[in-house]
C-alpha atoms as a PDB file:
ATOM      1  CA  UNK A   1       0.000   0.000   0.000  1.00  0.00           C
ATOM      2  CA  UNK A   2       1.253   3.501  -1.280  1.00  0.00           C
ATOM      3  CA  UNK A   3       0.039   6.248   1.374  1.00  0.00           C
ATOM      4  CA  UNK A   4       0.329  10.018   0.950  1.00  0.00           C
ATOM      5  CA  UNK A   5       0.284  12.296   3.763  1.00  0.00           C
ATOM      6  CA  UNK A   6       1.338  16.288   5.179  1.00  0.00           C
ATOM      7  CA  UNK A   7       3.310  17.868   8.058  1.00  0.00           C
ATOM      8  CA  UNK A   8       2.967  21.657   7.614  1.00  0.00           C
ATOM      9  CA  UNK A   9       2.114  21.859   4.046  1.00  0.00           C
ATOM     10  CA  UNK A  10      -0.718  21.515   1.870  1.00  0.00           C
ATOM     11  CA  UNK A  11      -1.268  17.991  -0.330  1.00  0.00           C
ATOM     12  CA  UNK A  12       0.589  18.840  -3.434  1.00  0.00           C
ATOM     13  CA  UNK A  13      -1.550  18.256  -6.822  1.00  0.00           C
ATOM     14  CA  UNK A  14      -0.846  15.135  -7.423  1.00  0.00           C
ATOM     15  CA  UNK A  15      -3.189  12.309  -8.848  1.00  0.00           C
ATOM     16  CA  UNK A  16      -2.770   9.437  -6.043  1.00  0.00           C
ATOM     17  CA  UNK A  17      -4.366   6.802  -7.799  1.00  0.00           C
ATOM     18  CA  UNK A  18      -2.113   7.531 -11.134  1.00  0.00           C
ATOM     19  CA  UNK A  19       1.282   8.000  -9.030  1.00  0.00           C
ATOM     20  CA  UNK A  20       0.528   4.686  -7.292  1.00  0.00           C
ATOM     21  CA  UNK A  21      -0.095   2.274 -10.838  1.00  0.00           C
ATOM     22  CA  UNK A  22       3.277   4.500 -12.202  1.00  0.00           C
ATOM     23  CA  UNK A  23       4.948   3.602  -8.619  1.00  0.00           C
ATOM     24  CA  UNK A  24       4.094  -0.061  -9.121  1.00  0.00           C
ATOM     25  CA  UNK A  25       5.272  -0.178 -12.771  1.00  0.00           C
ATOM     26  CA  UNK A  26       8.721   1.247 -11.959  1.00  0.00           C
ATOM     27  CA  UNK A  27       9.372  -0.807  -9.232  1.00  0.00           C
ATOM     28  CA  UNK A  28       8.573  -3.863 -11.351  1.00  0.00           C
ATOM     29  CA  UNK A  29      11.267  -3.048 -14.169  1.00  0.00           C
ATOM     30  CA  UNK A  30      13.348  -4.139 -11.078  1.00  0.00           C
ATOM     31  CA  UNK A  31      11.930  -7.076  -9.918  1.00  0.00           C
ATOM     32  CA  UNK A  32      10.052  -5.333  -6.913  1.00  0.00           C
ATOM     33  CA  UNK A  33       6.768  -5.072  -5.784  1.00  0.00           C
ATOM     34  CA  UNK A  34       5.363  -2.563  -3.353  1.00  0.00           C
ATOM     35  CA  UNK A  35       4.516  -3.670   0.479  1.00  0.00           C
ATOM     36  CA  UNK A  36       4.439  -0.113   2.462  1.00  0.00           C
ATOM     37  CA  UNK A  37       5.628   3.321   1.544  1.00  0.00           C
ATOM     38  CA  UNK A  38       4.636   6.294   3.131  1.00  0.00           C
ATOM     39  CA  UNK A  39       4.960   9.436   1.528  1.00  0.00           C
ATOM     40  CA  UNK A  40       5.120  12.583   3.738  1.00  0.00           C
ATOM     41  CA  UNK A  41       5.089  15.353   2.376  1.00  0.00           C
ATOM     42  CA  UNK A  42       6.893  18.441   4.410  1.00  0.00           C
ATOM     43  CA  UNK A  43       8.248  22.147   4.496  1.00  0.00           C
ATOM     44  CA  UNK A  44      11.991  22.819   4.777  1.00  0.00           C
ATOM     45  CA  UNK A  45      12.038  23.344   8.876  1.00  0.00           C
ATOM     46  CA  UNK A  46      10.739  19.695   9.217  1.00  0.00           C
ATOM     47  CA  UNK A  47      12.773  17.901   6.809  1.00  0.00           C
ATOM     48  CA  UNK A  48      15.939  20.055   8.150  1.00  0.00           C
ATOM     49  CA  UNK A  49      14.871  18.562  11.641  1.00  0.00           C
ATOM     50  CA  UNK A  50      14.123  14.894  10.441  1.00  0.00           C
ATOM     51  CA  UNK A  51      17.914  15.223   8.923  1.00  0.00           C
ATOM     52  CA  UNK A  52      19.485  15.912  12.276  1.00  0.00           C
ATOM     53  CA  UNK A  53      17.457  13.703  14.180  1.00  0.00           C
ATOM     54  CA  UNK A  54      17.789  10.593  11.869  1.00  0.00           C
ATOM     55  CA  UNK A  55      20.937  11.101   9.913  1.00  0.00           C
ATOM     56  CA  UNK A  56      23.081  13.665  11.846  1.00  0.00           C
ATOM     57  CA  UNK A  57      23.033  16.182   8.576  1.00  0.00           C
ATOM     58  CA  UNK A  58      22.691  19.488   9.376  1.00  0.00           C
ATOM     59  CA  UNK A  59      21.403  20.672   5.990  1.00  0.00           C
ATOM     60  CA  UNK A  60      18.109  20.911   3.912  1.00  0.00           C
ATOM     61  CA  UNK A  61      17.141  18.221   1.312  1.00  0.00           C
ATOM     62  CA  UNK A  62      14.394  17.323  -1.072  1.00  0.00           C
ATOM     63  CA  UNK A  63      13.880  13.969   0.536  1.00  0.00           C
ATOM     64  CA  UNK A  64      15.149  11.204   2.593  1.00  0.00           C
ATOM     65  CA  UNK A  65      14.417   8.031   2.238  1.00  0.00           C
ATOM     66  CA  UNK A  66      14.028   5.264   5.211  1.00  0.00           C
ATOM     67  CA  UNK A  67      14.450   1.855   3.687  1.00  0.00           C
ATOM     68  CA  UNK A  68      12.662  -0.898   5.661  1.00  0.00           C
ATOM     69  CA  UNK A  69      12.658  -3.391   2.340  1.00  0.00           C
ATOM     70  CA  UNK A  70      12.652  -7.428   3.129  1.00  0.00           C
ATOM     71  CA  UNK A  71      13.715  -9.190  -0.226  1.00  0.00           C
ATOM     72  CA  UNK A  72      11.789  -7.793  -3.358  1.00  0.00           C
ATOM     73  CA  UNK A  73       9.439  -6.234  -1.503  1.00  0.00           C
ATOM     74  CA  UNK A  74       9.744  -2.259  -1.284  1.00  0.00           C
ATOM     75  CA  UNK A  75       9.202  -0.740   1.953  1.00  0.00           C
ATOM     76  CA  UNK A  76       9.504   2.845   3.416  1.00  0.00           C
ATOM     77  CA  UNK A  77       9.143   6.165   4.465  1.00  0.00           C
ATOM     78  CA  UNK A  78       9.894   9.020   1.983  1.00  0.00           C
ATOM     79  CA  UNK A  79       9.823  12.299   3.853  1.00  0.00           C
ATOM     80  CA  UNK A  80       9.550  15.359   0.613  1.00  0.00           C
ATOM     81  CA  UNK A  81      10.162  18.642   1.300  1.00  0.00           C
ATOM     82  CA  UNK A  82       7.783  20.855  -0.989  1.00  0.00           C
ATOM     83  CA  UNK A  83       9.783  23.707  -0.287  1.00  0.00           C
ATOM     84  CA  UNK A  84      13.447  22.450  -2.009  1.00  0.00           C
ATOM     85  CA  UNK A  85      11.224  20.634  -4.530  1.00  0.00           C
ATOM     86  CA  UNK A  86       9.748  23.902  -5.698  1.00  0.00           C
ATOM     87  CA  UNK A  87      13.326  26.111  -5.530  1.00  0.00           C
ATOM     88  CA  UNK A  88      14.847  23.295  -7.516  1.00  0.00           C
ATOM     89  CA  UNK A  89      12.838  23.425 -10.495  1.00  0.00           C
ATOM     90  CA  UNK A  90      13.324  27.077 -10.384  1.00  0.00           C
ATOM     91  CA  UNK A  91      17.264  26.308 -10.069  1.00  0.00           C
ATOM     92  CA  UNK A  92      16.961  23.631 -13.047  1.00  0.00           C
ATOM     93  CA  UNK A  93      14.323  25.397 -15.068  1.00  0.00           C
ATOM     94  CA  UNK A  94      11.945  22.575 -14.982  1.00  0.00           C
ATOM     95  CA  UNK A  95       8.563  22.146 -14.226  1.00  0.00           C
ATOM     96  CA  UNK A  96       7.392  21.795 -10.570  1.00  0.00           C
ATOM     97  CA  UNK A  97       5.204  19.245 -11.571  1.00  0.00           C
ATOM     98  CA  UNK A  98       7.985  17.024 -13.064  1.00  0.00           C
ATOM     99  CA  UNK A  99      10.591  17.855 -10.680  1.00  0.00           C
ATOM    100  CA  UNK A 100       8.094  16.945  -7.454  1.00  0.00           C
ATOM    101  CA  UNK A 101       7.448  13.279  -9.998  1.00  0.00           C
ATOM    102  CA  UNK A 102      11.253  13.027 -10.066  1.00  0.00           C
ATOM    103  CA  UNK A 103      11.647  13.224  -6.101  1.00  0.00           C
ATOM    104  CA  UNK A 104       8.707  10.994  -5.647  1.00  0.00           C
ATOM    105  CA  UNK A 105      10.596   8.519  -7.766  1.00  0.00           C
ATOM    106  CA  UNK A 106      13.938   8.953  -6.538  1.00  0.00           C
ATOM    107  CA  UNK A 107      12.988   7.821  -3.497  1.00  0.00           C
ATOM    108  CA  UNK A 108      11.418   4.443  -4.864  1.00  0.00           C
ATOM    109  CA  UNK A 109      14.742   4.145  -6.683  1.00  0.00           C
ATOM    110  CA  UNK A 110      16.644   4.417  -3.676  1.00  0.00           C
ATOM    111  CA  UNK A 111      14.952   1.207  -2.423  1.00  0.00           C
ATOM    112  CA  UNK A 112      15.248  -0.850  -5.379  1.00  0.00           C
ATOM    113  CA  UNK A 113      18.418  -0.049  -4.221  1.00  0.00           C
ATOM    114  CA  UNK A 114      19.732   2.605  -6.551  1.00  0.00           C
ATOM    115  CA  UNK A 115      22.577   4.836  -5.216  1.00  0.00           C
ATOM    116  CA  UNK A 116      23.625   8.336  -5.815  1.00  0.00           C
ATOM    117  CA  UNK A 117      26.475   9.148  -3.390  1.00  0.00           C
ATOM    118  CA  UNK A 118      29.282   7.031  -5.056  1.00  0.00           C
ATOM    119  CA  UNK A 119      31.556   7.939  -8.077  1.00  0.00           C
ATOM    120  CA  UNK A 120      29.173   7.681 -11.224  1.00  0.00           C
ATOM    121  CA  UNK A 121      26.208   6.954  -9.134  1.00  0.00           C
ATOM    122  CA  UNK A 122      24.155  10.192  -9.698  1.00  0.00           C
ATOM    123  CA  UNK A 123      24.629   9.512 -13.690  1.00  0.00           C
ATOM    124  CA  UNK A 124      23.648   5.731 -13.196  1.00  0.00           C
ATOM    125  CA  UNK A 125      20.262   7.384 -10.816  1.00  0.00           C
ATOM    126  CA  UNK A 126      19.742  10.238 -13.433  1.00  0.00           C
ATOM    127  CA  UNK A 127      18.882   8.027 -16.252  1.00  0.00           C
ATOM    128  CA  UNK A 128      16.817   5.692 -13.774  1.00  0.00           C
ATOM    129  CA  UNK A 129      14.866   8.982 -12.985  1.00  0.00           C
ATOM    130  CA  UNK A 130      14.637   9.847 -16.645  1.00  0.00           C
ATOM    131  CA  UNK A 131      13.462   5.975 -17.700  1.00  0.00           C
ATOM    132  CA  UNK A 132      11.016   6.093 -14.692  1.00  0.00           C
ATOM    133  CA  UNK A 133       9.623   9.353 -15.703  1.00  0.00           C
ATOM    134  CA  UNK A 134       9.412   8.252 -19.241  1.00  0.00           C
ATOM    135  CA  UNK A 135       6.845   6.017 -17.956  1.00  0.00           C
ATOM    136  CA  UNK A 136       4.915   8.093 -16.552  1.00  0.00           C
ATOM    137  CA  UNK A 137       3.825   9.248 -19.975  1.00  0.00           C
END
């Protein structure tokens, strides 16, 4: 079950029943099917918090992702933060919409156990975003 919830912000615009089938589809190009994510969606203050509580990073993010996965089932907690979402598609000259569908992703990614942090990672995750996305239609 794909869930979709706020902390401080309003529900972004996004069509739940539509994300969820694209969700499903991605993470069964890997081999994965979906047990629990959570999506919470947040400001900047809360995911700033979350990342000094959780992961001892004192900076802001556009999400984190808790990985609770058991074999090739995904499970998680993806905590978004509307607020870097928004000034990165100002900063890349994208849409919101697409850029909030490429965090939302990203985070799925992460637990079919794409990195980004390594040395030709973020290339390898770029073009799993983009192939994801393409999806999406």
């Amino acid at each position: 079950m794909i869930t979709y919830n706020t902390d401080g912000v309003r529900m972004p615009k996004i069509k739940k029943r539509e994300t969820t089938a694209w969700i499903r589809a991605v993470a069964a190009t890997y081999g994965k099917r979906i047990g629990d994510i959570g999506y919470m969606f947040v400001n900047d203050e809360k995911i700033l918090e979350v990342n000094r509580e959780y992961l001892g990073h004192d900076y802001y993010t556009d999400i984190i992702t808790f990985d609770y996965c058991e074999d090739d089932t995904l499970n998680g907690d993806l905590v978004i933060s509307l607020d870097t979402v928004k000034s990165n598609a100002e900063l890349f000259k994208k849409d919101y919409n697409e850029e909030l569908h490429r965090v939302i992703i990203h985070g799925v990614l992460h637990l079919c156990g794409i990195n980004d942090k390594g040395p030709g990672e973020r290339e390898i995750m770029e073009a799993a975003e983009n192939k994801a996305l393409n999806l999406r239609g």
